[in-house]
N, C-alpha and C. Protein backbone atom coordinates (compact mmCIF):
# COMPACT_ATOMS: atom_id res chain seq x y z
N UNK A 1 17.59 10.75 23.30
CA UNK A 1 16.53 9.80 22.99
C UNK A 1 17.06 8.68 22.09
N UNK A 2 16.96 7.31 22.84
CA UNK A 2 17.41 6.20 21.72
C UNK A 2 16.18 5.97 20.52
N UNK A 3 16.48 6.14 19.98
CA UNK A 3 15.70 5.96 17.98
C UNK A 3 15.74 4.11 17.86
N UNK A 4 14.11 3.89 18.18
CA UNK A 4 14.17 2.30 17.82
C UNK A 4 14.51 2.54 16.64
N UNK A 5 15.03 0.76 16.23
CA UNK A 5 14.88 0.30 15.01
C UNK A 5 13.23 0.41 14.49
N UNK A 6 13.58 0.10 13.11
CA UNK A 6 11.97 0.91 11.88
C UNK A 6 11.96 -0.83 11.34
N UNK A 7 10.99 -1.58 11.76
CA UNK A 7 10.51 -2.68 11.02
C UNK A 7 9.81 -2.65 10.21
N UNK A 8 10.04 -2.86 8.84
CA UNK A 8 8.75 -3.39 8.02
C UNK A 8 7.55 -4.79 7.53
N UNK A 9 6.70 -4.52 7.97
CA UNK A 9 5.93 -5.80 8.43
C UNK A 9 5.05 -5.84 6.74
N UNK A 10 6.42 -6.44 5.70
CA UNK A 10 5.93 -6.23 4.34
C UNK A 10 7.04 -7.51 3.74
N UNK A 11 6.33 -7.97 3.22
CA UNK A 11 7.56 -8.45 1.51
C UNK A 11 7.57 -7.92 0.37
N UNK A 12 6.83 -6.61 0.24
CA UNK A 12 6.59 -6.16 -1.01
C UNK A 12 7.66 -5.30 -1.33
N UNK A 13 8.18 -5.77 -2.33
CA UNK A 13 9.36 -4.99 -3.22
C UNK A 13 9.11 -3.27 -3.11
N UNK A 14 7.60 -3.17 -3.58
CA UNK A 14 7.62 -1.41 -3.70
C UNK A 14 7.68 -0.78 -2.73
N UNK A 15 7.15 -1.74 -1.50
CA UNK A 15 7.33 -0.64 -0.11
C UNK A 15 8.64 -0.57 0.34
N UNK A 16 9.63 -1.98 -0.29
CA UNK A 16 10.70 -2.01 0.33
C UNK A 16 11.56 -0.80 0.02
N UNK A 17 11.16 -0.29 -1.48
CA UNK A 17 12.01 0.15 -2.72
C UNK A 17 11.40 2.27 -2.01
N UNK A 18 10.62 1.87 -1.31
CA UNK A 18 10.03 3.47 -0.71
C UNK A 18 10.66 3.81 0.26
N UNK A 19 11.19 2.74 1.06
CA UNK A 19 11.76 3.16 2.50
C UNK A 19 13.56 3.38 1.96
N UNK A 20 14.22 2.57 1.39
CA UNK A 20 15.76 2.87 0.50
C UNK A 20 15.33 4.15 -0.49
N UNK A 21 14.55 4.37 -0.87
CA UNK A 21 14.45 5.83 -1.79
C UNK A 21 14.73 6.70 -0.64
N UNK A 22 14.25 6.60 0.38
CA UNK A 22 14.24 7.59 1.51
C UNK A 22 15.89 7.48 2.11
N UNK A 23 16.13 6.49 1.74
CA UNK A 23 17.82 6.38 2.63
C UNK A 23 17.45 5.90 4.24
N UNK A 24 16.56 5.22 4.54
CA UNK A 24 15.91 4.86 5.56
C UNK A 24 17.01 3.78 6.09
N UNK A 25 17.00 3.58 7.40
CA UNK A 25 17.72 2.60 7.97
C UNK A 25 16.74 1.40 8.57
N UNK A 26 16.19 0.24 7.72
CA UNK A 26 15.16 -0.65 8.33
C UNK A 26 16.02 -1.95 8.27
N UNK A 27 14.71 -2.90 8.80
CA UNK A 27 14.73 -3.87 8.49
C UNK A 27 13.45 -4.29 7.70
N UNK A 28 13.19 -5.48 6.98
CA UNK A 28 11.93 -6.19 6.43
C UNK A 28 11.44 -7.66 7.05
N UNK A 29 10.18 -7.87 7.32
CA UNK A 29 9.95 -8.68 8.14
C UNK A 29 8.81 -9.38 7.57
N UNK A 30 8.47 -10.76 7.52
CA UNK A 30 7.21 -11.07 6.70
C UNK A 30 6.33 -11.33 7.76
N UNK A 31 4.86 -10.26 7.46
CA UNK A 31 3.84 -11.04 8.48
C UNK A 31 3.48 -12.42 7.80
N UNK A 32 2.49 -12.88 8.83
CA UNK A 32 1.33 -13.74 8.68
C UNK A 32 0.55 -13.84 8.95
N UNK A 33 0.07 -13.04 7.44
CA UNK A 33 -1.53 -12.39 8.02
C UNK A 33 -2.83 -13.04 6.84
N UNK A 34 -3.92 -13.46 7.75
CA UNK A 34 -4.98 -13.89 6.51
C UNK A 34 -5.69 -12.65 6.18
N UNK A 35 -5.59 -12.43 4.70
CA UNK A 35 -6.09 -11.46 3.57
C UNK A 35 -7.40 -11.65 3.00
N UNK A 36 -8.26 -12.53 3.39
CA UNK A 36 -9.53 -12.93 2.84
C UNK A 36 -10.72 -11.61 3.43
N UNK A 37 -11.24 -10.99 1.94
CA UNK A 37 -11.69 -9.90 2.49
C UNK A 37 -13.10 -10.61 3.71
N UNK A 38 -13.70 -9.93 3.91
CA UNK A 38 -14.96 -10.30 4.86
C UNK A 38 -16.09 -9.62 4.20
N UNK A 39 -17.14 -10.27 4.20
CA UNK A 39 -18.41 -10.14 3.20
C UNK A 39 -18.74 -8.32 3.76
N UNK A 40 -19.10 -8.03 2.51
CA UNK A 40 -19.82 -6.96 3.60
C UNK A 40 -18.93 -5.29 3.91
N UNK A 41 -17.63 -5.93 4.06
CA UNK A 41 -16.45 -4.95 4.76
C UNK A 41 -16.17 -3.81 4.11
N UNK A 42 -16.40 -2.65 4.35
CA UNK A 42 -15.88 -1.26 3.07
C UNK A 42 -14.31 -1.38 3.06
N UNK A 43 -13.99 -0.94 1.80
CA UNK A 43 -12.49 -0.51 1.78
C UNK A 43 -11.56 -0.19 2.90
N UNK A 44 -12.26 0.67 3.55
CA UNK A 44 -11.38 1.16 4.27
C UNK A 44 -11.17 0.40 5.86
N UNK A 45 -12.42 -0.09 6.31
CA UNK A 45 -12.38 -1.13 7.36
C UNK A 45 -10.86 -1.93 6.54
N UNK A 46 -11.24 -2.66 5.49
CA UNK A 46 -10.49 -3.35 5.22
C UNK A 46 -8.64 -3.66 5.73
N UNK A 47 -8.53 -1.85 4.64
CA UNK A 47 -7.27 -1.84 4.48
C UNK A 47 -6.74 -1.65 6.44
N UNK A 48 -7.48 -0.77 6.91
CA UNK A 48 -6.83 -0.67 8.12
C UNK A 48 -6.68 -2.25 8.74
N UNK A 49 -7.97 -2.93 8.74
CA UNK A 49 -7.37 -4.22 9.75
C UNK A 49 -6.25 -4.95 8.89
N UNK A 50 -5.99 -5.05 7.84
CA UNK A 50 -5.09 -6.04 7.49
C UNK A 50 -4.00 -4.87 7.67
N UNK A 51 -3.76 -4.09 7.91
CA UNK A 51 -2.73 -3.41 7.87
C UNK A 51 -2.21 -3.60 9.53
N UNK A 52 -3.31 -3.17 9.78
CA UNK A 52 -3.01 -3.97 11.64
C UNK A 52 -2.49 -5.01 12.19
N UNK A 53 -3.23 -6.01 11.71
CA UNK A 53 -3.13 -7.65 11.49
C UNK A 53 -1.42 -8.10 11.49
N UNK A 54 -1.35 -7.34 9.72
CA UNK A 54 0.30 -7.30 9.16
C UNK A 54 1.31 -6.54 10.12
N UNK A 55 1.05 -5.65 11.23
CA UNK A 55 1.78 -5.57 11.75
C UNK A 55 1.91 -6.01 13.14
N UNK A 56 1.23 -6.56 13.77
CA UNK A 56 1.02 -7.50 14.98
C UNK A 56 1.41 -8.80 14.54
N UNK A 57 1.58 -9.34 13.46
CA UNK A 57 2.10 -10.58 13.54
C UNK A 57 3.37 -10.57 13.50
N UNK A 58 4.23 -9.39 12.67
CA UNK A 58 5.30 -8.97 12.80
C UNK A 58 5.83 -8.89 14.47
N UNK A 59 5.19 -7.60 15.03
CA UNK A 59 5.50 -7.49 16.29
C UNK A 59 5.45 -8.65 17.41
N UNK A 60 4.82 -9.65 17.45
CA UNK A 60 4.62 -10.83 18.10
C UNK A 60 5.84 -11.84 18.06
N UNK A 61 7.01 -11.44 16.33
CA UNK A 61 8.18 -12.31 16.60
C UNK A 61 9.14 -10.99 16.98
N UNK A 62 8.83 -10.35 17.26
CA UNK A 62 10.24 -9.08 18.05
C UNK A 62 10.57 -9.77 19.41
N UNK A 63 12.29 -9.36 19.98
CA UNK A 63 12.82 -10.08 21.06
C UNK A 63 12.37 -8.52 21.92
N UNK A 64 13.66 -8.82 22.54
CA UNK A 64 13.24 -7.51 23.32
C UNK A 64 14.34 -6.04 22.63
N UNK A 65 14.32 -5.14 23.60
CA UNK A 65 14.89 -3.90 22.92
C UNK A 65 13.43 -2.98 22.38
N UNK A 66 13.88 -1.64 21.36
CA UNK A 66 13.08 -0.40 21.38
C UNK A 66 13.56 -1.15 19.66
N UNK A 67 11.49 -1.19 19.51
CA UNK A 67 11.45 -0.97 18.15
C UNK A 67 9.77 -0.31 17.52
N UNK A 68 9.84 -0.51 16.38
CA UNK A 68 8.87 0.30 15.94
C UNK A 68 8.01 -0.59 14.38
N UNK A 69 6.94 -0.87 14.55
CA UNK A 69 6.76 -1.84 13.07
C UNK A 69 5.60 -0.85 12.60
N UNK A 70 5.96 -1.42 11.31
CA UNK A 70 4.90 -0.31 10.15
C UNK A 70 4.63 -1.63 9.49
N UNK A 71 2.78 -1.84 9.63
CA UNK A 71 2.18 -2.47 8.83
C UNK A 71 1.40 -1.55 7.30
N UNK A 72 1.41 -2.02 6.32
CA UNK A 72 0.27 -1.59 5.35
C UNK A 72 -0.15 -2.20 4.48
N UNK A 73 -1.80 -1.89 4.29
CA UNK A 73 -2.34 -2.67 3.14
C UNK A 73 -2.98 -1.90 2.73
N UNK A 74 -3.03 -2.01 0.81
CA UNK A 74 -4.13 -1.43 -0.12
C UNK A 74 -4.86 -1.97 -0.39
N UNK A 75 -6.25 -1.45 -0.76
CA UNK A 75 -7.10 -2.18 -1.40
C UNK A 75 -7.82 -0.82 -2.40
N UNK A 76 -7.80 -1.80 -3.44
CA UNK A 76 -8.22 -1.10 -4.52
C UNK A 76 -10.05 -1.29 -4.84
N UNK A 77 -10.39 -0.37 -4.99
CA UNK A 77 -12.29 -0.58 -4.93
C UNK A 77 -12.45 0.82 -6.31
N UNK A 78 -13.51 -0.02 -6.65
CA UNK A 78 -14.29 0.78 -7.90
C UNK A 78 -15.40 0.40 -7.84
N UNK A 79 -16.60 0.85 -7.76
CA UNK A 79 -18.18 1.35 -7.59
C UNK A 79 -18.61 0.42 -6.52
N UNK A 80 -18.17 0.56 -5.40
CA UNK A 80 -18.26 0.05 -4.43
C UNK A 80 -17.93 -1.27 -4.15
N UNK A 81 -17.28 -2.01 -5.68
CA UNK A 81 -16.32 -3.64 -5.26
C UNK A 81 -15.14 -3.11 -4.81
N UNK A 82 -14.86 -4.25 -4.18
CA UNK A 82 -13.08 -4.73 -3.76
C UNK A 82 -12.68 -5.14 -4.81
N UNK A 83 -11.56 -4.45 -5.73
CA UNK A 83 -10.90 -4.94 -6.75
C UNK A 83 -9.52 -6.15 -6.33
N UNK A 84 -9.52 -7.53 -6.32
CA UNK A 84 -7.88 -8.13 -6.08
C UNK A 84 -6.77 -8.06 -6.80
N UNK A 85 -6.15 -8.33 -6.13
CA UNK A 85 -4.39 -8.19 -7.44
C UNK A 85 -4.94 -9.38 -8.24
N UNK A 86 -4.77 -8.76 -9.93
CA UNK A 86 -5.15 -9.58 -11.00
C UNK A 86 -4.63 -10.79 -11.40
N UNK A 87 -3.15 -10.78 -10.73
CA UNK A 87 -2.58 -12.12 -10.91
C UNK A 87 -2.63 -12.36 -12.16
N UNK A 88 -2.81 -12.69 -13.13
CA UNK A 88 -2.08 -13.09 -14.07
C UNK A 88 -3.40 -11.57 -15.36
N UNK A 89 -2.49 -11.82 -16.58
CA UNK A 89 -2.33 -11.13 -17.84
C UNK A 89 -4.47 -11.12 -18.08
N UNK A 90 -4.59 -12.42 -18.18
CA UNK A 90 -6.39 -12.45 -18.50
C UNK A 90 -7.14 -11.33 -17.49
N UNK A 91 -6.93 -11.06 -16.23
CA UNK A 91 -7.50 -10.45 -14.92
C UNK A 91 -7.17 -9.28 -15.21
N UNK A 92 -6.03 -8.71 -15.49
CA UNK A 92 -5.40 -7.77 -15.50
C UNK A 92 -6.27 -6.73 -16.21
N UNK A 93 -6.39 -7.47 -17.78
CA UNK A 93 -6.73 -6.48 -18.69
C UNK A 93 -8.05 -6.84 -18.75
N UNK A 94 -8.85 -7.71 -17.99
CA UNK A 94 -10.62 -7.00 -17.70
C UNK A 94 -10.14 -5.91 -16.65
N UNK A 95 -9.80 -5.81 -15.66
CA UNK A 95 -9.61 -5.39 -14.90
C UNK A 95 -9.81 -3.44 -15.75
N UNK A 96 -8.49 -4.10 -15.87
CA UNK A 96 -8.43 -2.32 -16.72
C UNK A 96 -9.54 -1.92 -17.91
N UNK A 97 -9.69 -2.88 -18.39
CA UNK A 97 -10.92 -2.71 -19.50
C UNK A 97 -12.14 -2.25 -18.64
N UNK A 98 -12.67 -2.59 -17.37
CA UNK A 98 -13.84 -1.65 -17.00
C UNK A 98 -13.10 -0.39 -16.32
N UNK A 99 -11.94 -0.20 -15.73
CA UNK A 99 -11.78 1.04 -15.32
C UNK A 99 -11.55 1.96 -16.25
N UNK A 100 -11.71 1.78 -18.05
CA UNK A 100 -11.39 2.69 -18.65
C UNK A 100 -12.19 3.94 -18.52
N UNK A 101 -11.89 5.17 -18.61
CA UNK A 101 -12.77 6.21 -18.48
C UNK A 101 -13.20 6.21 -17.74
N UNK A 102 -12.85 5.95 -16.02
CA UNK A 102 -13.33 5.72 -15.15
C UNK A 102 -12.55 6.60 -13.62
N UNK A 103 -13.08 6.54 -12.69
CA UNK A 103 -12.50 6.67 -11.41
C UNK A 103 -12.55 5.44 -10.52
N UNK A 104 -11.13 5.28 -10.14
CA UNK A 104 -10.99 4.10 -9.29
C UNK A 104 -10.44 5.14 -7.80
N UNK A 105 -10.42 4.15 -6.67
CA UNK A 105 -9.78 4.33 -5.38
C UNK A 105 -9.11 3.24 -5.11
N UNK A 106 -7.84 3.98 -4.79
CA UNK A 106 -6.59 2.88 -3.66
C UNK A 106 -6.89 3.70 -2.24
N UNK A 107 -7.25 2.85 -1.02
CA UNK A 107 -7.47 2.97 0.13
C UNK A 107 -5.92 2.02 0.68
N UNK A 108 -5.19 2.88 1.22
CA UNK A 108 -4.14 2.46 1.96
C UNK A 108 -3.79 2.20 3.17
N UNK A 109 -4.21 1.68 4.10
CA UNK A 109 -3.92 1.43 5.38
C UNK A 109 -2.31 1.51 6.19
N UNK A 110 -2.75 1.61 7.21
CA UNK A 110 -1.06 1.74 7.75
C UNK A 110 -1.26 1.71 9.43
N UNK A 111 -0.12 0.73 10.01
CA UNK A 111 -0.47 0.94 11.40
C UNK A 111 0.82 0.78 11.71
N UNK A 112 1.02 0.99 13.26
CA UNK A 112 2.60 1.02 13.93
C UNK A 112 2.16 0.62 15.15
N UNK A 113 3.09 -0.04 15.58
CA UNK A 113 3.36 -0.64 17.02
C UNK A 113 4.14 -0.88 17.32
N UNK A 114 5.11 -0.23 18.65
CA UNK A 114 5.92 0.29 19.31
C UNK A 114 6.13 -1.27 20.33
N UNK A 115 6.88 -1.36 21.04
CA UNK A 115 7.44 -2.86 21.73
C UNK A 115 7.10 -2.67 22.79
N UNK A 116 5.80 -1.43 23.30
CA UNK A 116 5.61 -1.11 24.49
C UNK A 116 3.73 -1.64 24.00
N UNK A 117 3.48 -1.99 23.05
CA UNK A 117 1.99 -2.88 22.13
C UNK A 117 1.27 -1.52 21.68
N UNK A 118 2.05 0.19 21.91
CA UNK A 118 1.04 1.19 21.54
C UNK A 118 0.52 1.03 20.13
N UNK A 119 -0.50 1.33 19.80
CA UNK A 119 -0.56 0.81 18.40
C UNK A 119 -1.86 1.96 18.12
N UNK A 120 -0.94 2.38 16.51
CA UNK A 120 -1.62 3.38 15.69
C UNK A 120 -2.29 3.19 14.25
N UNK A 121 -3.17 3.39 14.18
CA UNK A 121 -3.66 3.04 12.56
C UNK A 121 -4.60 4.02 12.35
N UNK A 122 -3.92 4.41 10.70
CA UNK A 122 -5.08 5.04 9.79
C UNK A 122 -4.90 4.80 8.10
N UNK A 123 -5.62 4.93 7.38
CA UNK A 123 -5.41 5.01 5.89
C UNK A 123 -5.75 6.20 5.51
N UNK A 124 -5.26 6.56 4.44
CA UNK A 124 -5.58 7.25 3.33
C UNK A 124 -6.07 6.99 2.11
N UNK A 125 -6.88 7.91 1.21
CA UNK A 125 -7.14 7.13 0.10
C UNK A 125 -7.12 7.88 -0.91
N UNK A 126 -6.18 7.48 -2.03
CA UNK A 126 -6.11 8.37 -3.48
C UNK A 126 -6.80 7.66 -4.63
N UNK A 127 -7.09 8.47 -5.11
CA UNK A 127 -8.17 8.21 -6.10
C UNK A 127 -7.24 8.49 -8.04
N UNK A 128 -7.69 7.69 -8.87
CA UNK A 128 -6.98 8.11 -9.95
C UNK A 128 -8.36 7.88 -11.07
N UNK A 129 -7.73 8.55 -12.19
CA UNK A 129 -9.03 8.65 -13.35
C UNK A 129 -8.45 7.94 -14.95
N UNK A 130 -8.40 6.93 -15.33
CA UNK A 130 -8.29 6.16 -16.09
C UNK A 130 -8.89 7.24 -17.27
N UNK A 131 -7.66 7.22 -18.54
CA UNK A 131 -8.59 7.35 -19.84
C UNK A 131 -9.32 6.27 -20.76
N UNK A 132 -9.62 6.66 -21.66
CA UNK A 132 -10.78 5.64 -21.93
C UNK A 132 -9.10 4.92 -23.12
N UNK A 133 -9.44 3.26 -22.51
CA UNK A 133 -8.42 2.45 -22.35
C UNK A 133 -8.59 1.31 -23.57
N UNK A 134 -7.90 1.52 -24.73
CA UNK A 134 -8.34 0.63 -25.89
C UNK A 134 -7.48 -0.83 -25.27
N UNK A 135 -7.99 -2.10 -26.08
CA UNK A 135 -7.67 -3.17 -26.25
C UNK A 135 -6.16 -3.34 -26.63
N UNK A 136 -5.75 -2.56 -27.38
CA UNK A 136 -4.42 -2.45 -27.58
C UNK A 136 -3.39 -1.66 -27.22
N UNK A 137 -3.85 -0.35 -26.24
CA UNK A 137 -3.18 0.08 -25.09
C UNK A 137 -2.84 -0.87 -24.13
N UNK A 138 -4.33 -1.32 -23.62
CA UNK A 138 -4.02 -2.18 -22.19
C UNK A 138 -3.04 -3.64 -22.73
N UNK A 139 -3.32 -4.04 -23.88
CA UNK A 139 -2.08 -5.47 -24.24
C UNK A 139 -0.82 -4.82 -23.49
N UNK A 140 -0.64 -3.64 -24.93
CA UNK A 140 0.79 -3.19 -24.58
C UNK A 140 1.74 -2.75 -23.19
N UNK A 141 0.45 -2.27 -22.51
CA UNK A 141 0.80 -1.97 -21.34
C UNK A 141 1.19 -2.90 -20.42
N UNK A 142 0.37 -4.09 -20.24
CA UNK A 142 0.53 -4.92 -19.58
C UNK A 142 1.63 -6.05 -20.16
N UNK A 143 1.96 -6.10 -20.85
CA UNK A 143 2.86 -6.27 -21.58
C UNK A 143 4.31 -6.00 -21.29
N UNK A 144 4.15 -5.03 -21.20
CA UNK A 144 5.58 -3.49 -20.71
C UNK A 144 5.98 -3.69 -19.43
N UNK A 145 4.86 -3.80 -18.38
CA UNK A 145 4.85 -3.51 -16.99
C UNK A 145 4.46 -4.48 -16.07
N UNK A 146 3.57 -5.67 -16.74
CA UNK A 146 3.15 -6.92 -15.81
C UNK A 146 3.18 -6.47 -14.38
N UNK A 147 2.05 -5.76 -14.73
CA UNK A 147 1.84 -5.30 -13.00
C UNK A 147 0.78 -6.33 -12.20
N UNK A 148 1.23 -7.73 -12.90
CA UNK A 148 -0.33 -9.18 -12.18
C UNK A 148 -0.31 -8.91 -10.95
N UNK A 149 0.84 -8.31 -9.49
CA UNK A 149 1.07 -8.58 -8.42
C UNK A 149 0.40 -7.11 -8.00
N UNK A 150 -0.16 -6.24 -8.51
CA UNK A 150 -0.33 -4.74 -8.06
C UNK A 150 -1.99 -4.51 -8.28
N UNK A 151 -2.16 -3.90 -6.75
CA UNK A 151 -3.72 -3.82 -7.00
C UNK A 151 -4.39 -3.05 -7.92
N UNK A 152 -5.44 -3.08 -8.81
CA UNK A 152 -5.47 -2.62 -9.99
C UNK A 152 -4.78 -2.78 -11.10
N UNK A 153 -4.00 -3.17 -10.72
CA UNK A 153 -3.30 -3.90 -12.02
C UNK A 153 -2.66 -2.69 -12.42
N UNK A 154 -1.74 -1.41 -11.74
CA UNK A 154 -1.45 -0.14 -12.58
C UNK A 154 0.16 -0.17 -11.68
N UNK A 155 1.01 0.09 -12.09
CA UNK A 155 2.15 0.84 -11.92
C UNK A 155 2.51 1.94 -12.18
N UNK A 156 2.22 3.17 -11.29
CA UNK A 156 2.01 4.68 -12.25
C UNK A 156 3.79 5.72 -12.07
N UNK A 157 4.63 4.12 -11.14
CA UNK A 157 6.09 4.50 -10.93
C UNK A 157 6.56 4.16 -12.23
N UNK A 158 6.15 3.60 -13.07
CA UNK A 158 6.20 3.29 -14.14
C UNK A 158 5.43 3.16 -15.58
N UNK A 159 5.01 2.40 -16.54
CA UNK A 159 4.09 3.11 -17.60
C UNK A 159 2.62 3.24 -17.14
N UNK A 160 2.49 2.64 -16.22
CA UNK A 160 0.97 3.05 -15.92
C UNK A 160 0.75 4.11 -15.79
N UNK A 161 1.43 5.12 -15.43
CA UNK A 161 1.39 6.90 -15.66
C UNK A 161 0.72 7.37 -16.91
N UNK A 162 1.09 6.68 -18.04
CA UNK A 162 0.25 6.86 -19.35
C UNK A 162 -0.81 6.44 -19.52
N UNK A 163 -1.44 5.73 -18.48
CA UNK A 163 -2.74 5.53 -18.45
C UNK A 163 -3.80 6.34 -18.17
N UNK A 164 -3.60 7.29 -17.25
CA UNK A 164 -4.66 8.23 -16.51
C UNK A 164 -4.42 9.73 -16.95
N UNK A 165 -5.74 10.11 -16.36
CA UNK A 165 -6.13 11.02 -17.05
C UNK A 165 -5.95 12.61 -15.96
N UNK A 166 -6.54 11.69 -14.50
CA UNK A 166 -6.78 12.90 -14.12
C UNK A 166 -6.03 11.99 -12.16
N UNK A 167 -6.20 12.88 -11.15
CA UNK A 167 -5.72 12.74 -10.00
C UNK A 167 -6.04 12.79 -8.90
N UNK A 168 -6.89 12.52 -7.45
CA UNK A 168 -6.92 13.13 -6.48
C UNK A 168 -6.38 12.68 -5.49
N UNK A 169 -5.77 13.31 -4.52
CA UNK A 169 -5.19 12.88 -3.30
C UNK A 169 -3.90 13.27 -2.70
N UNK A 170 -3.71 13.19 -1.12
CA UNK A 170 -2.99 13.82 -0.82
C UNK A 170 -1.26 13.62 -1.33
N UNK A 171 -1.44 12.09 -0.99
CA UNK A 171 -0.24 11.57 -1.48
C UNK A 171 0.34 10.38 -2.65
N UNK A 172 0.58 10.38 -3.63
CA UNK A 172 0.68 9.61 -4.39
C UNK A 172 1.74 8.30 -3.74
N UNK A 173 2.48 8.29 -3.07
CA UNK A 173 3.06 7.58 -2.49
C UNK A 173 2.30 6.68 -1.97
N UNK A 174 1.05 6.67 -1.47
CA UNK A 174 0.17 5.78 -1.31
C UNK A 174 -0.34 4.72 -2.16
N UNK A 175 -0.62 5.44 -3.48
CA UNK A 175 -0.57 4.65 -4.48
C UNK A 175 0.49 3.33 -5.04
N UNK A 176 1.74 3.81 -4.94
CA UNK A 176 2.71 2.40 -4.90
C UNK A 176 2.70 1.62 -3.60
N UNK A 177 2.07 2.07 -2.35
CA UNK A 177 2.27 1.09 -1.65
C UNK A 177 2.32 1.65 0.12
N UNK A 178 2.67 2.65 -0.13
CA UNK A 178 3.01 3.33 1.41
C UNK A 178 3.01 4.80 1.42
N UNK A 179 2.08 5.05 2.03
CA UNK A 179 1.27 6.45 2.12
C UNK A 179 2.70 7.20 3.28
N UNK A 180 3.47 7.65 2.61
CA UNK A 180 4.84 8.24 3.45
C UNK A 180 4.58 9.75 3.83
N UNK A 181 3.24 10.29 4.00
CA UNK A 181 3.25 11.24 4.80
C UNK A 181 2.29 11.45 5.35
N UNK A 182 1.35 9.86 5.48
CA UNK A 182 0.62 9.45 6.80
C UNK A 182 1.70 8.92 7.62
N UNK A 183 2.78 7.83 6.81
CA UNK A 183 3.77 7.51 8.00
C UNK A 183 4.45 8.23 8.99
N UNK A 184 4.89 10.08 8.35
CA UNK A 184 4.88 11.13 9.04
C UNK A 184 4.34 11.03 10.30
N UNK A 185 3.25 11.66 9.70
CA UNK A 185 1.86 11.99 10.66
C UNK A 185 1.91 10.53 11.95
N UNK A 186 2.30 9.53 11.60
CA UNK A 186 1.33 8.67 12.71
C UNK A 186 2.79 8.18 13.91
N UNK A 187 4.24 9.00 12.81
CA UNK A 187 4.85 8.21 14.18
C UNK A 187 5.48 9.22 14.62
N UNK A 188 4.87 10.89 14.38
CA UNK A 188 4.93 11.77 15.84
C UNK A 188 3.96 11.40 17.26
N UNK A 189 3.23 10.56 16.66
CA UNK A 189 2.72 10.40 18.08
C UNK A 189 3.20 9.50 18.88
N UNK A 190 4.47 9.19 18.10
CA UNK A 190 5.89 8.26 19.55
C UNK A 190 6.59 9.37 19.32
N UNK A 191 6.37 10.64 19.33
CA UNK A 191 7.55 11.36 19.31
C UNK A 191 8.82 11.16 18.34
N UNK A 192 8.56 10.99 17.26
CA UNK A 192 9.54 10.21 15.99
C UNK A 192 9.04 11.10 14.76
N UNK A 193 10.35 11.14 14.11
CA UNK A 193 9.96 11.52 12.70
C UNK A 193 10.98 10.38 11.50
N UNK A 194 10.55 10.60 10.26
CA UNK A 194 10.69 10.18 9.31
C UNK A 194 12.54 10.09 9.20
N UNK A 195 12.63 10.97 9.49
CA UNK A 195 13.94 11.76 9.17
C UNK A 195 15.55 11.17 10.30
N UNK A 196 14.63 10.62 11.32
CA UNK A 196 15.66 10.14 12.96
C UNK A 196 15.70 8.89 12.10
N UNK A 197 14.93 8.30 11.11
CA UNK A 197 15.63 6.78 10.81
C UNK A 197 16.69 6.72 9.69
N UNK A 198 17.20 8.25 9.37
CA UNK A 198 18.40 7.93 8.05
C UNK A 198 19.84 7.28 9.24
């Protein structure tokens, strides 16, 4: 069995930094995809279509040959808003200032499409529990970690770990960016595992 190439239909450093943790053999590819949520849309609609989206625009510049693209998108939601990446230091730390003592959700999306247009999508969603978050934690933190580009504003690969309290979900890997054992799960159904792309 020839083993397509593994596209990533991402520019994001952390997903890039998930697939080289793995010793993965990819490439990285930038979609172009519009991110404007849609009135109305739950989380999880969300994350799956832009995760879709992100990987069909990818797949649309592939030549020919056997390949394989992995789109994903998070979206972060707390009491039923869409939380955005905070982008700068002011956003950040409201941001975290209402999730203190709180439960938030990262809903992760993920889709694949094969050069034959089969195309798979699902998300997952992990949930994390913020302790109750003083004014001068969240400076420091954000401070430390300038996580403006990360939904929720948390890096928990890094000090954002000292933020929370409590945990649910299958995979924390989802949380930085790429749910790597839904990616499992979704590309046995090309007959592929994780493991044929070292």
């Amino acid at each position: 069995m020839t083993i397509p190439a593994l596209i990533l239909a991402s520019t994001s450093p952390y997903r890039r930094a998930q697939f080289q943790n793995l010793g993965l053999r990819f490439q990285q590819r930038a979609p172009t995809t519009d991110e404007t949520p849609r009135s109305g849309e739950p989380a999880e609609s969300m994350a799956r279509r832009l995760a879709e989206s992100k990987a069909r625009s990818v797949a649309d510049q592939m030549s020919d040959g056997q390949w394989i693209v992995a789109g994903s998108d998070q979206v972060c939601h707390h009491e039923g808003e869409v939380m955005r990446k905070p982008g700068d230091f002011d956003r950040a730390s409201a941001q975290l200032a209402r999730f203190s003592d709180s439960w938030v959700s990262f809903t992760t999306g993920l889709s694949l499409i094969n050069q034959s247009g089969r195309v798979i999508t699902d998300s997952e969603t992990f949930n994390i529990r913020f302790k109750p978050l003083t004014e001068q934690v969240i400076r420091k933190y954000l401070e430390t970690d300038q996580p403006f580009d990360c939904a929720g504003a948390i890096k928990v690969e890094q000090l954002g770990v000292t933020l929370l309290k409590d945990t649910r979900g299958r995979d924390i890997n989802s949380l930085i960016g790429m749910p790597l054992m839904l990616l499992g799960d979704l590309l046995e159904h090309y007959s592929l595992k994780i493991m044929d792309f070292k």
